[in-house]
PDB file of N, CA and C in Angstrom:
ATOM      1  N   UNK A   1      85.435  97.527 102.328  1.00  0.00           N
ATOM      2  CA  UNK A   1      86.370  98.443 101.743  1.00  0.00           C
ATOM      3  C   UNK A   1      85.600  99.437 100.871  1.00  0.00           C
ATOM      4  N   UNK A   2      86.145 100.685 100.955  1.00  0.00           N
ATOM      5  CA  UNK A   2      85.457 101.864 100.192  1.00  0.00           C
ATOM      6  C   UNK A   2      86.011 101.571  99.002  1.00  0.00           C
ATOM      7  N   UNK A   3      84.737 101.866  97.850  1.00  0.00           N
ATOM      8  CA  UNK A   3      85.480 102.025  96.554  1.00  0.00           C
ATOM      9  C   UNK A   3      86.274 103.656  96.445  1.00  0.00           C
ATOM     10  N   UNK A   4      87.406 103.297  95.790  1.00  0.00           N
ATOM     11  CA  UNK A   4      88.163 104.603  95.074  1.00  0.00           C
ATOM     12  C   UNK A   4      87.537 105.525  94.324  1.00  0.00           C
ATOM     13  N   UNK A   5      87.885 106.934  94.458  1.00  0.00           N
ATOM     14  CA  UNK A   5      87.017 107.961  93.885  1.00  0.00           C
ATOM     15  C   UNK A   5      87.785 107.936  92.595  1.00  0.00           C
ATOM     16  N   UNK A   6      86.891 108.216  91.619  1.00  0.00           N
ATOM     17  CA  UNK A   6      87.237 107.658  90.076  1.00  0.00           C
ATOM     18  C   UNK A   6      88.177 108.815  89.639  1.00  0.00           C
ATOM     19  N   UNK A   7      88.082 109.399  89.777  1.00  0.00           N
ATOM     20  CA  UNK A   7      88.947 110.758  89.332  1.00  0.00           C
ATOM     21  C   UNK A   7      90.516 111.586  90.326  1.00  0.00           C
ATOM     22  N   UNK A   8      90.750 110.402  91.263  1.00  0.00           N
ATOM     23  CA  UNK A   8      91.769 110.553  92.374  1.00  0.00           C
ATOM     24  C   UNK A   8      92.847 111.277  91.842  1.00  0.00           C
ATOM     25  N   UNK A   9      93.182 110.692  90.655  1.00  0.00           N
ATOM     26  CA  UNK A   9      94.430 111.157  90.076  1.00  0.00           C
ATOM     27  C   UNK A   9      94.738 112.296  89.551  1.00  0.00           C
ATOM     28  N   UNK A  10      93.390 112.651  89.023  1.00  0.00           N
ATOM     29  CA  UNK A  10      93.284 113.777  88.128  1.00  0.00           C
ATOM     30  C   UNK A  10      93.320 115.190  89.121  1.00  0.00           C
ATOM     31  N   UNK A  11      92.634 115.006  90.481  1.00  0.00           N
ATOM     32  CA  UNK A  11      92.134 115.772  91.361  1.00  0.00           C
ATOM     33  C   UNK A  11      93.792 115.862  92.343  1.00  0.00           C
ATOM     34  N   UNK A  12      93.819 114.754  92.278  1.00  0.00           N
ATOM     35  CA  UNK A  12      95.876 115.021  93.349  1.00  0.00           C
ATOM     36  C   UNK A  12      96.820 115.763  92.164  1.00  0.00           C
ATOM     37  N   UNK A  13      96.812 115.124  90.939  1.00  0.00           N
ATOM     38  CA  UNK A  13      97.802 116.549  90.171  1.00  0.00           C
ATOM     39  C   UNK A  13      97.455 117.582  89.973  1.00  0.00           C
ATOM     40  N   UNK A  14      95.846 118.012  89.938  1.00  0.00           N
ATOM     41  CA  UNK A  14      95.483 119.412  90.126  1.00  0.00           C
ATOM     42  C   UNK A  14      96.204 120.329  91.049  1.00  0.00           C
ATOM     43  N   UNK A  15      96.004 119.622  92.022  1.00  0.00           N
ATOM     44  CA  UNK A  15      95.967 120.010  93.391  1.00  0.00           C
ATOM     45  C   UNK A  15      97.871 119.931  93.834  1.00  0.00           C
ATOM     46  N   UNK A  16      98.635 119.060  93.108  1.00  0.00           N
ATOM     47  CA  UNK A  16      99.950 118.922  93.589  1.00  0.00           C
ATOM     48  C   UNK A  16     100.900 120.527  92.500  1.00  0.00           C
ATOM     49  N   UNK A  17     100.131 120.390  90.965  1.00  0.00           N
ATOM     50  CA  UNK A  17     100.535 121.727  89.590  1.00  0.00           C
ATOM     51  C   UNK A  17     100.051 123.055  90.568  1.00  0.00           C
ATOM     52  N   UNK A  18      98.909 123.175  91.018  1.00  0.00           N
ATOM     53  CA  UNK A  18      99.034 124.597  92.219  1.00  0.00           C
ATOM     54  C   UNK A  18      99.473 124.676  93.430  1.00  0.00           C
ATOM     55  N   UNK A  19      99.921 123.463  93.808  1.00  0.00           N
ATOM     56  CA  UNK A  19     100.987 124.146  95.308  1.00  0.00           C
ATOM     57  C   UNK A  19     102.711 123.701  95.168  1.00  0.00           C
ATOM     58  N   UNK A  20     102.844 123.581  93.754  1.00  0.00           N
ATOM     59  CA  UNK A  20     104.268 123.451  92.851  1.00  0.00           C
ATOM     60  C   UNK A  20     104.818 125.144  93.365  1.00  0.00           C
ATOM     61  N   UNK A  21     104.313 126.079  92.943  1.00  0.00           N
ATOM     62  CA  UNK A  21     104.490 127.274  93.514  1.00  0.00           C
ATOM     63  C   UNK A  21     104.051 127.777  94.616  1.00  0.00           C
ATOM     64  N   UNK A  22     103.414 127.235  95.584  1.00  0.00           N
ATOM     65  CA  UNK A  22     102.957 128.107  96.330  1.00  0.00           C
ATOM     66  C   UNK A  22     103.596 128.415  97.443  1.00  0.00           C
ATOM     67  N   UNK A  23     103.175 128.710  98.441  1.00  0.00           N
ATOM     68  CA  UNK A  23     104.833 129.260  99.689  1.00  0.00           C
ATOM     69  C   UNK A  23     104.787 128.144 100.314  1.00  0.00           C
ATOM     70  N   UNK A  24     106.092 127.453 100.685  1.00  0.00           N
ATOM     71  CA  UNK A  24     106.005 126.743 101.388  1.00  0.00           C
ATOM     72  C   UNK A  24     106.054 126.660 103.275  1.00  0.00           C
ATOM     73  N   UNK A  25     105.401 127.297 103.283  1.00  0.00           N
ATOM     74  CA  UNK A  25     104.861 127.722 104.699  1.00  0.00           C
ATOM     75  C   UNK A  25     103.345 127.406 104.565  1.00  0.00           C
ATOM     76  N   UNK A  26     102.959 127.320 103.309  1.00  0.00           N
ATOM     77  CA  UNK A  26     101.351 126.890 103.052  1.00  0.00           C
ATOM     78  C   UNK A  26     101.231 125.915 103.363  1.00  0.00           C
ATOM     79  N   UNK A  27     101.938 124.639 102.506  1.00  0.00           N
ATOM     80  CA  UNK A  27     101.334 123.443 102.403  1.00  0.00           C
ATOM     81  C   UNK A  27     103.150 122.447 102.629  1.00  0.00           C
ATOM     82  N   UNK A  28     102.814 121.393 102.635  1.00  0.00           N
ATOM     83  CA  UNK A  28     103.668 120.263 103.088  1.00  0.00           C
ATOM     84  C   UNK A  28     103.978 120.025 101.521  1.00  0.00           C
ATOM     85  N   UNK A  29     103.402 119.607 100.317  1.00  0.00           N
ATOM     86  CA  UNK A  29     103.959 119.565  98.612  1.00  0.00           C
ATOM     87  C   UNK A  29     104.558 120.863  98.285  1.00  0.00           C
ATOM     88  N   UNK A  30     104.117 122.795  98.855  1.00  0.00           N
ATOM     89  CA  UNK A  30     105.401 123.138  98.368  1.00  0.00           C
ATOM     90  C   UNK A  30     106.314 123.334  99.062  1.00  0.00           C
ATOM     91  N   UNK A  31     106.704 122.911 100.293  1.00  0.00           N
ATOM     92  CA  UNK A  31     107.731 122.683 101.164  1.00  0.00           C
ATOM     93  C   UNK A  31     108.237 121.657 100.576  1.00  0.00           C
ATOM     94  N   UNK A  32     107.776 120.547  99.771  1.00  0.00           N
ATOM     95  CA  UNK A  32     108.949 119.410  98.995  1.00  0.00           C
ATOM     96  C   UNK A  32     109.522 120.034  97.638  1.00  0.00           C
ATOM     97  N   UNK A  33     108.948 121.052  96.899  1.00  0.00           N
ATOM     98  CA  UNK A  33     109.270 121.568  95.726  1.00  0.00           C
ATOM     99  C   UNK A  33     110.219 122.735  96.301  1.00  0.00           C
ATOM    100  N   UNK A  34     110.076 123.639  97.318  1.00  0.00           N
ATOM    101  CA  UNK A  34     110.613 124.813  97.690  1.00  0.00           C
ATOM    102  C   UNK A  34     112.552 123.802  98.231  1.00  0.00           C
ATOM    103  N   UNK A  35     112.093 122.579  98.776  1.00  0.00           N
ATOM    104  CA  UNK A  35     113.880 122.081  98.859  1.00  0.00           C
ATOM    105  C   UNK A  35     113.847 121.172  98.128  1.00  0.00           C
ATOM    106  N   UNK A  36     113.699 121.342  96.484  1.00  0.00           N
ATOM    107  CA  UNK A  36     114.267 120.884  95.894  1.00  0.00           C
ATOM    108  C   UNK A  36     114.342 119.144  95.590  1.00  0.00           C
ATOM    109  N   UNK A  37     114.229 118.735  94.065  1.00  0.00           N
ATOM    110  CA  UNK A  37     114.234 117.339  93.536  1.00  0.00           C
ATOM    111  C   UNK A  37     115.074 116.546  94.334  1.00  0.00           C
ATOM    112  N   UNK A  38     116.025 116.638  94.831  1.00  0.00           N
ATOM    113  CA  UNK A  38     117.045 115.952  95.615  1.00  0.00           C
ATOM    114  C   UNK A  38     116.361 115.000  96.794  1.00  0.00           C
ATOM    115  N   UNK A  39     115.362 116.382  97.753  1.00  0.00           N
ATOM    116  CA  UNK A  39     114.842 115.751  99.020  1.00  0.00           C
ATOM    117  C   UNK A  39     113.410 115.164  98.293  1.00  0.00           C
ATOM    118  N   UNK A  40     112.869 115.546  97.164  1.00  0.00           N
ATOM    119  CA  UNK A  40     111.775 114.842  96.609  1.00  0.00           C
ATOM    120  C   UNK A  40     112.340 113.438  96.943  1.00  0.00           C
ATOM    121  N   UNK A  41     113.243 113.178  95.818  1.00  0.00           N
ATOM    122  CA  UNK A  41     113.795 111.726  95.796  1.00  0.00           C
ATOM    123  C   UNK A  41     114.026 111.074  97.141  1.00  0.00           C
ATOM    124  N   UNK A  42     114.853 111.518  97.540  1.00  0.00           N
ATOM    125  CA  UNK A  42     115.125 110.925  99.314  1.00  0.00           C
ATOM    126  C   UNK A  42     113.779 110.369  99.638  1.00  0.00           C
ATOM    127  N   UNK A  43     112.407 111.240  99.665  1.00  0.00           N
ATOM    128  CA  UNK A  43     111.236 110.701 100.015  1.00  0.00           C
ATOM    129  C   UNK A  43     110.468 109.694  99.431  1.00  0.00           C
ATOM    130  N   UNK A  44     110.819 109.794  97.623  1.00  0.00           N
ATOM    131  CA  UNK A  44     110.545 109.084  97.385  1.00  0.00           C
ATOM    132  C   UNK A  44     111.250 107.446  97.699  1.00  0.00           C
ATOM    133  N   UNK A  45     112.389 107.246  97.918  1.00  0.00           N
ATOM    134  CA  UNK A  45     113.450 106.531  98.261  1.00  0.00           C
ATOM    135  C   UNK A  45     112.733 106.291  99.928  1.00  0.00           C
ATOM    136  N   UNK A  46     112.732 106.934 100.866  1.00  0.00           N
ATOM    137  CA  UNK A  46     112.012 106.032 101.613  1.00  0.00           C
ATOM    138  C   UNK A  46     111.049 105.311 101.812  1.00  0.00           C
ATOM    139  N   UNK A  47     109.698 106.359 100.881  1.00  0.00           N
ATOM    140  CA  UNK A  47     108.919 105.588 100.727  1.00  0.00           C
ATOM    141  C   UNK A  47     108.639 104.727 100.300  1.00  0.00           C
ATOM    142  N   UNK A  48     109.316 103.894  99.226  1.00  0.00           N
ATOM    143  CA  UNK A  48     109.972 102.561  98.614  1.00  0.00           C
ATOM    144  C   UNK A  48     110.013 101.861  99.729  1.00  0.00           C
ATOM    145  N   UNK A  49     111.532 102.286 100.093  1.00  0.00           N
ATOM    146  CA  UNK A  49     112.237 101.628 101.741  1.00  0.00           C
ATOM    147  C   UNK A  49     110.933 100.727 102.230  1.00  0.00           C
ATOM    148  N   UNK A  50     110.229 101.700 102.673  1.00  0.00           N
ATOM    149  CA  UNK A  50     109.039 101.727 104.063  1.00  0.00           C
ATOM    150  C   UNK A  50     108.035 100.491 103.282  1.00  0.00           C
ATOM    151  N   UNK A  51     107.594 100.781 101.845  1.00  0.00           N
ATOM    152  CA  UNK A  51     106.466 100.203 101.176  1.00  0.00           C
ATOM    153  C   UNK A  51     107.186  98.893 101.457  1.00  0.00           C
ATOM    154  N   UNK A  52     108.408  98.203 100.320  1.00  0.00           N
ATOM    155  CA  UNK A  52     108.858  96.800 101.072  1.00  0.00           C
ATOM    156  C   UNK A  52     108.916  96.488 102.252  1.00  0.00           C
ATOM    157  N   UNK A  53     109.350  96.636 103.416  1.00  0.00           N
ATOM    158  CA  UNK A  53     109.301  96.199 104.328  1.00  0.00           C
ATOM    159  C   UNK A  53     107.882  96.041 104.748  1.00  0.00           C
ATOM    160  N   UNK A  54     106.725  96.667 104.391  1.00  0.00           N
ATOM    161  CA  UNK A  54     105.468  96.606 104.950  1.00  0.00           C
ATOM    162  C   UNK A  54     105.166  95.571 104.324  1.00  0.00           C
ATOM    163  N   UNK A  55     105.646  95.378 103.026  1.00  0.00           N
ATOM    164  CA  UNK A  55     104.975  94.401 102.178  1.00  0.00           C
ATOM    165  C   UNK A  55     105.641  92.637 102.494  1.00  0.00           C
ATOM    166  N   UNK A  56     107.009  93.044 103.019  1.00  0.00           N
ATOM    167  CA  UNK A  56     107.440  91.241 104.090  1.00  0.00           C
ATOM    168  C   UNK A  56     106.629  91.623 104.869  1.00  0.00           C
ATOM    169  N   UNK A  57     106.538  92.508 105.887  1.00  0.00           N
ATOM    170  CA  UNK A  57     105.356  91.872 106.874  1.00  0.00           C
ATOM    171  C   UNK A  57     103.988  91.653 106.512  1.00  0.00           C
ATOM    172  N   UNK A  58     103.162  91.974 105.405  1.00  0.00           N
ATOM    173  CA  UNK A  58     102.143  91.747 104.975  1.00  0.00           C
ATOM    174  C   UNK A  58     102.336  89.930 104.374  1.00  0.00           C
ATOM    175  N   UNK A  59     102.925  89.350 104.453  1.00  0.00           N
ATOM    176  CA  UNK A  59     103.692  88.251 103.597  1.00  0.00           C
ATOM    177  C   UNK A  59     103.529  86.985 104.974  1.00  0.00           C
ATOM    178  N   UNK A  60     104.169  87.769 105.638  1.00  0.00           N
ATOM    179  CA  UNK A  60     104.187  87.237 106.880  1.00  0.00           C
ATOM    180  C   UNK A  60     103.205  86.533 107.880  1.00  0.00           C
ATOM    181  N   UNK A  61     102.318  88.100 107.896  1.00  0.00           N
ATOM    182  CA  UNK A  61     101.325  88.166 108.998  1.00  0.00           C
ATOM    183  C   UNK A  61      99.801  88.259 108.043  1.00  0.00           C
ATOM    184  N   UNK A  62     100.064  88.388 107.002  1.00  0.00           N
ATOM    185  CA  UNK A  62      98.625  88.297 106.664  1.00  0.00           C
ATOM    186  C   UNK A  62      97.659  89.502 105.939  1.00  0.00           C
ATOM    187  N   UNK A  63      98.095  90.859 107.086  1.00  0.00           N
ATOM    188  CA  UNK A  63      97.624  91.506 107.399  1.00  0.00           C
ATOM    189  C   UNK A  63      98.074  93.270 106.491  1.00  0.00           C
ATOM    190  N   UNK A  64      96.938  94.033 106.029  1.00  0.00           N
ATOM    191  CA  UNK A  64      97.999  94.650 104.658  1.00  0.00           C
ATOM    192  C   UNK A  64      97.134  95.704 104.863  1.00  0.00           C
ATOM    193  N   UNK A  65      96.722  96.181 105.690  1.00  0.00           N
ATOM    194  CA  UNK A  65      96.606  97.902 105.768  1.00  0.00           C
ATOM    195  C   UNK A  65      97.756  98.771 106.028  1.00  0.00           C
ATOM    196  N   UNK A  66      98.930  98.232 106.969  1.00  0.00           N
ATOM    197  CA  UNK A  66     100.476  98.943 106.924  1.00  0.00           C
ATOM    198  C   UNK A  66     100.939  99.193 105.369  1.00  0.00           C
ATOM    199  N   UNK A  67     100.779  97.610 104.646  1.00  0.00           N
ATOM    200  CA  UNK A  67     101.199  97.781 102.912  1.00  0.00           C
ATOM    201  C   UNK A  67     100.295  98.677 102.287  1.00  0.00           C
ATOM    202  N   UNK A  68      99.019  98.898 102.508  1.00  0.00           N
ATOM    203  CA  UNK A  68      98.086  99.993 101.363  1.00  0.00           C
ATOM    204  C   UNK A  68      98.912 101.441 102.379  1.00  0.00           C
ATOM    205  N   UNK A  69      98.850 101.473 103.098  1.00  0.00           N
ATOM    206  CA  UNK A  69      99.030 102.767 103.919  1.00  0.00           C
ATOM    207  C   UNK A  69     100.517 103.159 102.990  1.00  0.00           C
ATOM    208  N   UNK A  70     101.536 102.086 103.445  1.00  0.00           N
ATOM    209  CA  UNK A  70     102.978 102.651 103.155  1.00  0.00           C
ATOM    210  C   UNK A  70     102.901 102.932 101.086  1.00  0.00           C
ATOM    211  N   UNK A  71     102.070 101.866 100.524  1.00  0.00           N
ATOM    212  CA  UNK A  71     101.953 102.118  99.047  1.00  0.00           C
ATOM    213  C   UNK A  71     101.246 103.521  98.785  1.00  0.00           C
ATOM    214  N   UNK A  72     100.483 104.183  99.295  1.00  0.00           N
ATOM    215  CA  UNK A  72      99.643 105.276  99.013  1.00  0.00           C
ATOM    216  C   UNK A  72     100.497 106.354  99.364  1.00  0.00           C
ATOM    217  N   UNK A  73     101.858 106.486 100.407  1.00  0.00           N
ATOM    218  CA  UNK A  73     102.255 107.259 100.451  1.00  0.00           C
ATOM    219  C   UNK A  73     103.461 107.671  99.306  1.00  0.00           C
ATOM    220  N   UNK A  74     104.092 105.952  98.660  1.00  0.00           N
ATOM    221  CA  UNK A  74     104.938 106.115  97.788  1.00  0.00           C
ATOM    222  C   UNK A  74     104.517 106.512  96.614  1.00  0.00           C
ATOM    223  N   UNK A  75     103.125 106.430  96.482  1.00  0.00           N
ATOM    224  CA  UNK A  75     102.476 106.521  94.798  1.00  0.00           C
ATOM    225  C   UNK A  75     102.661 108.749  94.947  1.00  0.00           C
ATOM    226  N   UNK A  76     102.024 108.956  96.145  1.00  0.00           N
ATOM    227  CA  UNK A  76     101.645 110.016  96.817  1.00  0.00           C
ATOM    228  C   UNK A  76     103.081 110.742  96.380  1.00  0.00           C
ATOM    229  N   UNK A  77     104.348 110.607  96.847  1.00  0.00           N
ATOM    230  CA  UNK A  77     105.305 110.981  96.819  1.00  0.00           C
ATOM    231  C   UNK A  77     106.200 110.654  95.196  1.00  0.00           C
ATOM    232  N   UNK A  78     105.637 110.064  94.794  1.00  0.00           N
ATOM    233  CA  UNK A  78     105.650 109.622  93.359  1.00  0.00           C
ATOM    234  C   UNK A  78     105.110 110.631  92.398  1.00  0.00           C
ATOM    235  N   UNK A  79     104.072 111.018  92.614  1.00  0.00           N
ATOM    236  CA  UNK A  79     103.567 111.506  92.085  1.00  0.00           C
ATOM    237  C   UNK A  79     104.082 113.568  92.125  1.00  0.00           C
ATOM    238  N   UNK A  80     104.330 113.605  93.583  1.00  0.00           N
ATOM    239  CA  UNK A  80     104.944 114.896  93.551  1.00  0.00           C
ATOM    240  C   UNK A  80     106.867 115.077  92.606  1.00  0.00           C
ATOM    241  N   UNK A  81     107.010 114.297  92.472  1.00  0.00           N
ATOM    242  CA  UNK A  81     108.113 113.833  91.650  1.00  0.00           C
ATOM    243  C   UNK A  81     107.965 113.942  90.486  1.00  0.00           C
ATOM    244  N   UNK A  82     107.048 113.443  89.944  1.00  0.00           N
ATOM    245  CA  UNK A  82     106.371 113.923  88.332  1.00  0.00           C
ATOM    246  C   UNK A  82     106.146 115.094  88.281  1.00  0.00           C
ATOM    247  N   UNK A  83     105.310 115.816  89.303  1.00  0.00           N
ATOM    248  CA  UNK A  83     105.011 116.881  89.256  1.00  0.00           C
ATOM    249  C   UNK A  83     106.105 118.499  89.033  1.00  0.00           C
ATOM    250  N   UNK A  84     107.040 117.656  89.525  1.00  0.00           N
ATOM    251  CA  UNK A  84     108.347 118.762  90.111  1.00  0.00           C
ATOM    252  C   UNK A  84     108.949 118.937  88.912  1.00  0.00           C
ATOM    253  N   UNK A  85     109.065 117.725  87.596  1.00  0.00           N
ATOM    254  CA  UNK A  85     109.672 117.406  86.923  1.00  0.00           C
ATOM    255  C   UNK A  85     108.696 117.833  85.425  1.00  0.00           C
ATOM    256  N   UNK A  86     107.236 118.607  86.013  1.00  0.00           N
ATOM    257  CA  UNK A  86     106.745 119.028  84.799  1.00  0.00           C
ATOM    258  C   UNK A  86     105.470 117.777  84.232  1.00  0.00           C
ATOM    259  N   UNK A  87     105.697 116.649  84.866  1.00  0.00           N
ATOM    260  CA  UNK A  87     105.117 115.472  84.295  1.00  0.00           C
ATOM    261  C   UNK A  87     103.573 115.947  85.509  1.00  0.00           C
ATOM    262  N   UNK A  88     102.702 114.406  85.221  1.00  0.00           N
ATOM    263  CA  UNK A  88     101.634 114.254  86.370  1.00  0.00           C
ATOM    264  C   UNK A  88     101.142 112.292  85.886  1.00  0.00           C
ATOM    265  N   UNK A  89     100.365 112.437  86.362  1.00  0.00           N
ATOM    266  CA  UNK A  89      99.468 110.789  86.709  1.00  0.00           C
ATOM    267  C   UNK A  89      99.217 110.683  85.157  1.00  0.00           C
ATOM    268  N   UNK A  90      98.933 111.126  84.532  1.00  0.00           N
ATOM    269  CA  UNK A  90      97.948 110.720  83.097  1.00  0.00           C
ATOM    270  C   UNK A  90      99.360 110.203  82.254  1.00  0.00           C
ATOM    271  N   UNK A  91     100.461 111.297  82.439  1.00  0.00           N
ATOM    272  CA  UNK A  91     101.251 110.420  81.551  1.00  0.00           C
ATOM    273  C   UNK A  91     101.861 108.673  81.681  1.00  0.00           C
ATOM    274  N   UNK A  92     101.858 108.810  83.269  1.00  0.00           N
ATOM    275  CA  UNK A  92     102.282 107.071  83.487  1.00  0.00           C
ATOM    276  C   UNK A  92     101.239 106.210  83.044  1.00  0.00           C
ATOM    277  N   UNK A  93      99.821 106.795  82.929  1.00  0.00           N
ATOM    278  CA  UNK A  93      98.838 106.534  82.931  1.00  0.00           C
ATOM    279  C   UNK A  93      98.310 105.891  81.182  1.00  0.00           C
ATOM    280  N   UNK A  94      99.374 107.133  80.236  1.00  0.00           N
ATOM    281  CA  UNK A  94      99.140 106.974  78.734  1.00  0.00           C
ATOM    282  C   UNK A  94      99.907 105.818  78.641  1.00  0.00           C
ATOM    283  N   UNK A  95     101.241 106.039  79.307  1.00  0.00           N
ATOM    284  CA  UNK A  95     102.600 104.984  79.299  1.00  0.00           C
ATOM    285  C   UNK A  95     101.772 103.356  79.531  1.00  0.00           C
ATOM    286  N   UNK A  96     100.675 103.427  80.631  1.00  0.00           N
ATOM    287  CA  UNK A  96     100.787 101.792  80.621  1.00  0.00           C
ATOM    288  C   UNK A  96      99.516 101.174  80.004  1.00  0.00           C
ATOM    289  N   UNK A  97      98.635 102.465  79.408  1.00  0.00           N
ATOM    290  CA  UNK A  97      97.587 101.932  78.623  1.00  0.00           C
ATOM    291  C   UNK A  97      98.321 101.389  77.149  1.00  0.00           C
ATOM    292  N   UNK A  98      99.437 102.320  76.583  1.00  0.00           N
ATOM    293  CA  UNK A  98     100.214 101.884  75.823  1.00  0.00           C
ATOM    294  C   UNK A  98     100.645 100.223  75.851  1.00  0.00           C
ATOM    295  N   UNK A  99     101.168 100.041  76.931  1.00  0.00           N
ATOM    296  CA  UNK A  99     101.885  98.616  77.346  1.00  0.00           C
ATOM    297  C   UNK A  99     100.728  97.530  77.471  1.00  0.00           C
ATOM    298  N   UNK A 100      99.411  97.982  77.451  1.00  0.00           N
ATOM    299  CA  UNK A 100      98.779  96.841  77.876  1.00  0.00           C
ATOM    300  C   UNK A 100      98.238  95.621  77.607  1.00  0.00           C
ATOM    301  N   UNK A 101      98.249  95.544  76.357  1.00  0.00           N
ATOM    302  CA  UNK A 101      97.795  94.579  75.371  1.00  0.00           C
ATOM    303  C   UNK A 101      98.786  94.196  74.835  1.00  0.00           C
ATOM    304  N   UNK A 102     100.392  94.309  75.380  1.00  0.00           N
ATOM    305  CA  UNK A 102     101.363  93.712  74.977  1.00  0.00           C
ATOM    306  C   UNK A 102     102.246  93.027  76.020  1.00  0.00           C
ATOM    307  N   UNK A 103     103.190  91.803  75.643  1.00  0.00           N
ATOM    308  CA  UNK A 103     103.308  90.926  76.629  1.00  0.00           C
ATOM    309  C   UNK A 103     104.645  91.772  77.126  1.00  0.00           C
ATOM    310  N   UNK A 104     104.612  91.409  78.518  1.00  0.00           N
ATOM    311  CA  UNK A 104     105.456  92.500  79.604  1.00  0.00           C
ATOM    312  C   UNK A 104     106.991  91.689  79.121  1.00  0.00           C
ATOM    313  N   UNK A 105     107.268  90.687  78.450  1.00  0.00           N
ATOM    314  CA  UNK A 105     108.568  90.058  77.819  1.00  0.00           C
ATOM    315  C   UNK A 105     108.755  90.737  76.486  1.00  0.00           C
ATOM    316  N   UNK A 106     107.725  90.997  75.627  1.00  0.00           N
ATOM    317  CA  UNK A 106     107.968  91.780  74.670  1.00  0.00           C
ATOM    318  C   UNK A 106     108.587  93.007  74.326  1.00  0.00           C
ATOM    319  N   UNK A 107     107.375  93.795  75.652  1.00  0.00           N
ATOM    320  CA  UNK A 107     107.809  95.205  76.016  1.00  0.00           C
ATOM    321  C   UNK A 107     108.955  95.599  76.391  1.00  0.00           C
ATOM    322  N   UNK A 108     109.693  94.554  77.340  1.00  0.00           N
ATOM    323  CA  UNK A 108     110.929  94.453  78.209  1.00  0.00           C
ATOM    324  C   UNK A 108     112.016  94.310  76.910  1.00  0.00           C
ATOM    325  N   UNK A 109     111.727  93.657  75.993  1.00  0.00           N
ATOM    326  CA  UNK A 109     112.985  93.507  75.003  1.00  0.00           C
ATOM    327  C   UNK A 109     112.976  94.513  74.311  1.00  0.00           C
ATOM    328  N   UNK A 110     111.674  95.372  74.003  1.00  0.00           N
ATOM    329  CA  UNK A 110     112.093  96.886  73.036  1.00  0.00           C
ATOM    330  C   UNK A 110     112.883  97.587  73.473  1.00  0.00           C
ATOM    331  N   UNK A 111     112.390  97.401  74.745  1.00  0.00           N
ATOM    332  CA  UNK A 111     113.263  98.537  75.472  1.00  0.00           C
ATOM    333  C   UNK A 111     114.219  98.204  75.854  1.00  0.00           C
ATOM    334  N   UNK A 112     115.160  97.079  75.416  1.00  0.00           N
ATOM    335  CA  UNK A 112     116.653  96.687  75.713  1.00  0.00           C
ATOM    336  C   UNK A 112     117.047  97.200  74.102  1.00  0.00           C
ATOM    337  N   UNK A 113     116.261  97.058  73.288  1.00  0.00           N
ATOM    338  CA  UNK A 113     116.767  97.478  71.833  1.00  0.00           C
ATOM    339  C   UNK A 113     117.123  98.770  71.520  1.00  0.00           C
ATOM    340  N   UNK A 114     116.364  99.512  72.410  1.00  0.00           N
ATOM    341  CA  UNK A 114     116.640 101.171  72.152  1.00  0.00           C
ATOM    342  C   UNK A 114     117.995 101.892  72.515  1.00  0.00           C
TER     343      UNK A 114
END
């Protein structure tokens, strides 16, 4: 397995904040921004869909390049979602360096308190 290029994230919201505008006849991200948060979601919503089901058959059979494939597209489509919305990777990114040294039962009850 290849290691991950260290800076993936930083380099896909670059790259997702300049084709937020660009024509969508250019590229396939501003053809998801040009129709709108609605069909973002839908995609993101399948790609969910698609990621579980890959992930019972990874459960199943063993076998989990369908699950990295279908997860990379939801993070992928995830991420143009942040993007649409003004956000990018670093903030989920501040969000769970925040959370990390605290117990995920802890965290879970602040945030029933708020």
């Amino acid at each position: 397995m290849s290691e991950p290029q260290p800076n993936i994230l930083e380099a896909l919201d670059a790259i997702l904040a300049e084709r937020r505008n660009a024509s969508p006849e250019s590229s396939y991200v501003a053809s998801l921004h040009a129709r709108g948060l609605n069909k973002i979601l839908e995609k993101v919503g399948e790609e969910c869909t698609e990621t579980l089901i890959a992930a019972k058959d990874a459960a199943s059979t063993g076998e989990h390049r369908e699950l990295i494939s279908e997860t990379a597209d939801l993070w992928f489509h995830t991420l143009v979602m942040l993007s649409h919305l003004g956000e990018n990777a670093d903030a989920v990114l501040t969000e769970l360096a925040r959370r990390f040294n605290t117990s995920g039962l802890v965290e879970k009850a602040s945030r029933d308190k708020q």
